[in-house]
N, C-alpha and C. Protein backbone atom coordinates (compact mmCIF):
# COMPACT_ATOMS: atom_id res chain seq x y z
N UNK A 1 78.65 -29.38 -7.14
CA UNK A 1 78.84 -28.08 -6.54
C UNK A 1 79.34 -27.12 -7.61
N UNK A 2 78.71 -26.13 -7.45
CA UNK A 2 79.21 -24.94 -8.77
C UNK A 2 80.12 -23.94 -7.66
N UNK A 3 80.71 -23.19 -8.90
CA UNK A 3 82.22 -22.77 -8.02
C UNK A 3 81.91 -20.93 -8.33
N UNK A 4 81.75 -19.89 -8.11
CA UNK A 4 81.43 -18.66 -7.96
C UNK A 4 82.74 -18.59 -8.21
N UNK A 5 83.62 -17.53 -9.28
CA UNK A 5 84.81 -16.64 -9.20
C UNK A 5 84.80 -15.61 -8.59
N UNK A 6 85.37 -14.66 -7.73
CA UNK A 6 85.45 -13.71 -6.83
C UNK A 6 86.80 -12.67 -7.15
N UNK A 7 86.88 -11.72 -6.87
CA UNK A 7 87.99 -10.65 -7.17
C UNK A 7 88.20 -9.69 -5.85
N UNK A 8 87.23 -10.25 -4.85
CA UNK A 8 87.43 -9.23 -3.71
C UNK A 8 87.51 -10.84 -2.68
N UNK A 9 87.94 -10.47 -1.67
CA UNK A 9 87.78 -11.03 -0.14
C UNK A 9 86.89 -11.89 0.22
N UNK A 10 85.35 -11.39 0.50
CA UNK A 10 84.39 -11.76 0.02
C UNK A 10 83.32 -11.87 -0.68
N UNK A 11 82.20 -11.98 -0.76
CA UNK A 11 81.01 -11.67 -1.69
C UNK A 11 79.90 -11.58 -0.18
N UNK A 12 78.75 -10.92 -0.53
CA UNK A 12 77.64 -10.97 0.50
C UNK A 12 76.73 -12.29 -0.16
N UNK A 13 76.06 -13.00 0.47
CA UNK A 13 74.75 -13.83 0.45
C UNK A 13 74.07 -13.09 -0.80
N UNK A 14 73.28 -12.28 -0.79
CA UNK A 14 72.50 -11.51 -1.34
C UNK A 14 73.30 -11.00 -2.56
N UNK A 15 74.37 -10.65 -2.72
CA UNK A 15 75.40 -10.50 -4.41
C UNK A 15 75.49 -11.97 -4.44
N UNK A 16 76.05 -12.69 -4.20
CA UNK A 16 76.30 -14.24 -4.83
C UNK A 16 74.57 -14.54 -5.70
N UNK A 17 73.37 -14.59 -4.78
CA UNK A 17 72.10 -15.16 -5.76
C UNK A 17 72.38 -14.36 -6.67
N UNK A 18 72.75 -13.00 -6.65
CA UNK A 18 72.13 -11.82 -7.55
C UNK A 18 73.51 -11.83 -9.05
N UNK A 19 74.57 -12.13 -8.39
CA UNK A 19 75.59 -12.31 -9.07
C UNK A 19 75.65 -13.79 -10.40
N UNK A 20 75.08 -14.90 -9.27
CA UNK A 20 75.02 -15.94 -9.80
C UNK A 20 73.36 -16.25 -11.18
N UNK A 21 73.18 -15.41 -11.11
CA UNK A 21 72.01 -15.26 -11.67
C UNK A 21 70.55 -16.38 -10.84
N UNK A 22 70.37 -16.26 -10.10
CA UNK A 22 69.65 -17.04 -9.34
C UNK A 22 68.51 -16.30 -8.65
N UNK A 23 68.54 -15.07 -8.62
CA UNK A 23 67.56 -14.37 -8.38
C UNK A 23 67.12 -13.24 -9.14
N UNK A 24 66.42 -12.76 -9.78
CA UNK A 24 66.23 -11.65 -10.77
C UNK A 24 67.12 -10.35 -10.47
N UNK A 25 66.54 -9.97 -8.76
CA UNK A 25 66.61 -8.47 -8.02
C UNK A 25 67.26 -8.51 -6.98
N UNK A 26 67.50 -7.60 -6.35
CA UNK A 26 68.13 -7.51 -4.89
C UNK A 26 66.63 -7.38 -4.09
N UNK A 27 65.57 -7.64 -4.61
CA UNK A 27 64.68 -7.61 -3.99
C UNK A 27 64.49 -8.80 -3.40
N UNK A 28 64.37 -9.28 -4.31
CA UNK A 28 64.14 -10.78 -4.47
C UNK A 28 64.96 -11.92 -3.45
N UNK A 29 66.03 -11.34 -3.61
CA UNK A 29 66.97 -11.87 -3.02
C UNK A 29 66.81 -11.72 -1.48
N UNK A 30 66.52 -10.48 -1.06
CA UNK A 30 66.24 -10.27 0.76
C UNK A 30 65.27 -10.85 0.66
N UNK A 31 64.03 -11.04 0.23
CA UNK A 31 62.74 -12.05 0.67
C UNK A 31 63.21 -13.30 0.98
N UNK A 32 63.85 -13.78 -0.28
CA UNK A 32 64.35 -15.16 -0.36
C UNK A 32 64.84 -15.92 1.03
N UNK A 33 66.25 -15.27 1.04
CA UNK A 33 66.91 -15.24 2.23
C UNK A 33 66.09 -14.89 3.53
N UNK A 34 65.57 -13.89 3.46
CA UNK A 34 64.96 -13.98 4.91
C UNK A 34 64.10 -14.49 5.36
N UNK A 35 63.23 -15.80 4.19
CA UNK A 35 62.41 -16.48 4.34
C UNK A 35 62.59 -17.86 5.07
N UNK A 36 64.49 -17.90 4.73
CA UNK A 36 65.35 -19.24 5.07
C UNK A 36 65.45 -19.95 3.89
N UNK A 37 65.29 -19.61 2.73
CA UNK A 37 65.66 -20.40 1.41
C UNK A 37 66.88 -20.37 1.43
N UNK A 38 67.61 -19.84 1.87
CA UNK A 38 69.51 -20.49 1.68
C UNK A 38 69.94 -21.11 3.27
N UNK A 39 71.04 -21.76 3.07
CA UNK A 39 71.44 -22.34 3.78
C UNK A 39 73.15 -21.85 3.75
N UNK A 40 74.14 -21.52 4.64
CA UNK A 40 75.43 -21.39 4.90
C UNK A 40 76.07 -22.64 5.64
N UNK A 41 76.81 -23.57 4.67
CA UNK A 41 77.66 -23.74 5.89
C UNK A 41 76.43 -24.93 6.64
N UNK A 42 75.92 -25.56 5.85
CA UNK A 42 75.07 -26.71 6.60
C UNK A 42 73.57 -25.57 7.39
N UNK A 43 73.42 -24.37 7.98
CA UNK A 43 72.85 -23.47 8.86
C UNK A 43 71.88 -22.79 7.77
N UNK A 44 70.52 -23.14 8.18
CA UNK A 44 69.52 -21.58 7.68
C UNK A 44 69.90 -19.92 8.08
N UNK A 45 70.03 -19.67 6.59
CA UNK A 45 70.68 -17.81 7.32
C UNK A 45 70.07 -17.48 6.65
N UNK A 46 69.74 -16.42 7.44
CA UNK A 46 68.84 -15.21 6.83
C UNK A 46 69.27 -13.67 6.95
N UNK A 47 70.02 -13.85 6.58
CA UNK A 47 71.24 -13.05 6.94
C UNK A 47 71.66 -12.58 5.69
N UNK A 48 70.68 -11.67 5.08
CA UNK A 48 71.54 -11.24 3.74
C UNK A 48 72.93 -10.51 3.47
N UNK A 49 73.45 -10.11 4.26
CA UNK A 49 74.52 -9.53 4.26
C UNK A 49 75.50 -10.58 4.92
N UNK A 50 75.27 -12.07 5.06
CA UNK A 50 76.52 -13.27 5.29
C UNK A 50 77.91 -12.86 4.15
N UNK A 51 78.61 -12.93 4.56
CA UNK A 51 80.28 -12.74 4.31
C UNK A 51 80.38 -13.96 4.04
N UNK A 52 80.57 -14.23 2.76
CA UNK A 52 80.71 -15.54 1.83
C UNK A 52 81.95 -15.51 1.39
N UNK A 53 83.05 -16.62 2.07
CA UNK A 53 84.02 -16.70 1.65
C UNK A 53 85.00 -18.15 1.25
N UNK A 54 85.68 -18.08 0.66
CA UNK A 54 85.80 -19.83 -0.45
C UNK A 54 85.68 -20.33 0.69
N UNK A 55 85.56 -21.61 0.69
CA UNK A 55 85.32 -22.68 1.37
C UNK A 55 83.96 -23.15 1.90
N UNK A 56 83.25 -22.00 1.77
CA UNK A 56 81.59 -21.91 2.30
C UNK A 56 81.13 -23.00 1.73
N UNK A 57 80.26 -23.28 1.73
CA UNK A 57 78.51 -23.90 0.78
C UNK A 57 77.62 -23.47 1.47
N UNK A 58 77.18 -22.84 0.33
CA UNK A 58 75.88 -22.24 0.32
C UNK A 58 74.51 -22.89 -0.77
N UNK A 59 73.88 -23.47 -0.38
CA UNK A 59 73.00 -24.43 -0.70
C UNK A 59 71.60 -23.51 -0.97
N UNK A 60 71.56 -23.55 -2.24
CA UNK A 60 70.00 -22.68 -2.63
C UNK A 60 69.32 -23.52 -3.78
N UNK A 61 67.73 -23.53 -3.76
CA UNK A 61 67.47 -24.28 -4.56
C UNK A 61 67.50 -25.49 -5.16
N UNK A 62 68.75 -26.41 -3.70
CA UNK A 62 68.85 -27.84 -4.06
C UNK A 62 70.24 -27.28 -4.61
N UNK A 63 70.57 -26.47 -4.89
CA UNK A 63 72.07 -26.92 -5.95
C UNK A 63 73.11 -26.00 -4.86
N UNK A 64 74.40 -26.69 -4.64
CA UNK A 64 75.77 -26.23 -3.59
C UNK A 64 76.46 -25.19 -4.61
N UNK A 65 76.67 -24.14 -4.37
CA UNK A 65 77.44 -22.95 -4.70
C UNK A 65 78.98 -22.92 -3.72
N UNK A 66 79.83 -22.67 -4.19
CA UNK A 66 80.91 -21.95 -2.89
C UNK A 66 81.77 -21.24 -3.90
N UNK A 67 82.75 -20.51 -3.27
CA UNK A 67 83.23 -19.65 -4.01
C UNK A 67 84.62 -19.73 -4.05
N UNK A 68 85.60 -18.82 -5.22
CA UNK A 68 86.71 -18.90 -4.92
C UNK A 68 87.61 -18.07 -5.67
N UNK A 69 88.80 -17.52 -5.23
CA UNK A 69 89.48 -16.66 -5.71
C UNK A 69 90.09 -16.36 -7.52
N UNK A 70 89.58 -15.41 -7.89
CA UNK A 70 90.36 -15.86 -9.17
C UNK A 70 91.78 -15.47 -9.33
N UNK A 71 92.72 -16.21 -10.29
CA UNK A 71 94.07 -16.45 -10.17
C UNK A 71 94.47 -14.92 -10.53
């Protein structure tokens, strides 16, 4: 599982691919997602604007992402 650093509350679905380098665009990223290529939390979301916050997994591409506060 790879670990996302964060500085706000949460992150959206759609900034985490785009953040994490995993998707080129924010274009890219709403297709993706609304195709059901990510997963929240065990759940297909398509929900680009999901409120991603530590403890999540978010599963894209086969590889677990979650996130977490930096110190």
């Amino acid at each position: 599982m790879k670990t996302i650093t964060i500085t706000t509350e949460f992150i959206k679905l759609q900034d985490l691919l785009k953040f994490a380098n995993l998707v080129e665009t924010g274009g890219e990223a709403k297709e993706r997602i609304q195709s059901g290529e990510a997963t929240v939390n065990g759940e297909v979301c398509t929900m680009r604007g999901k409120k991603i916050r530590p403890g999540d997994d978010v599963v894209f591409q086969g590889e677990h992402y979650t996130v977490a506060y930096a110190d």
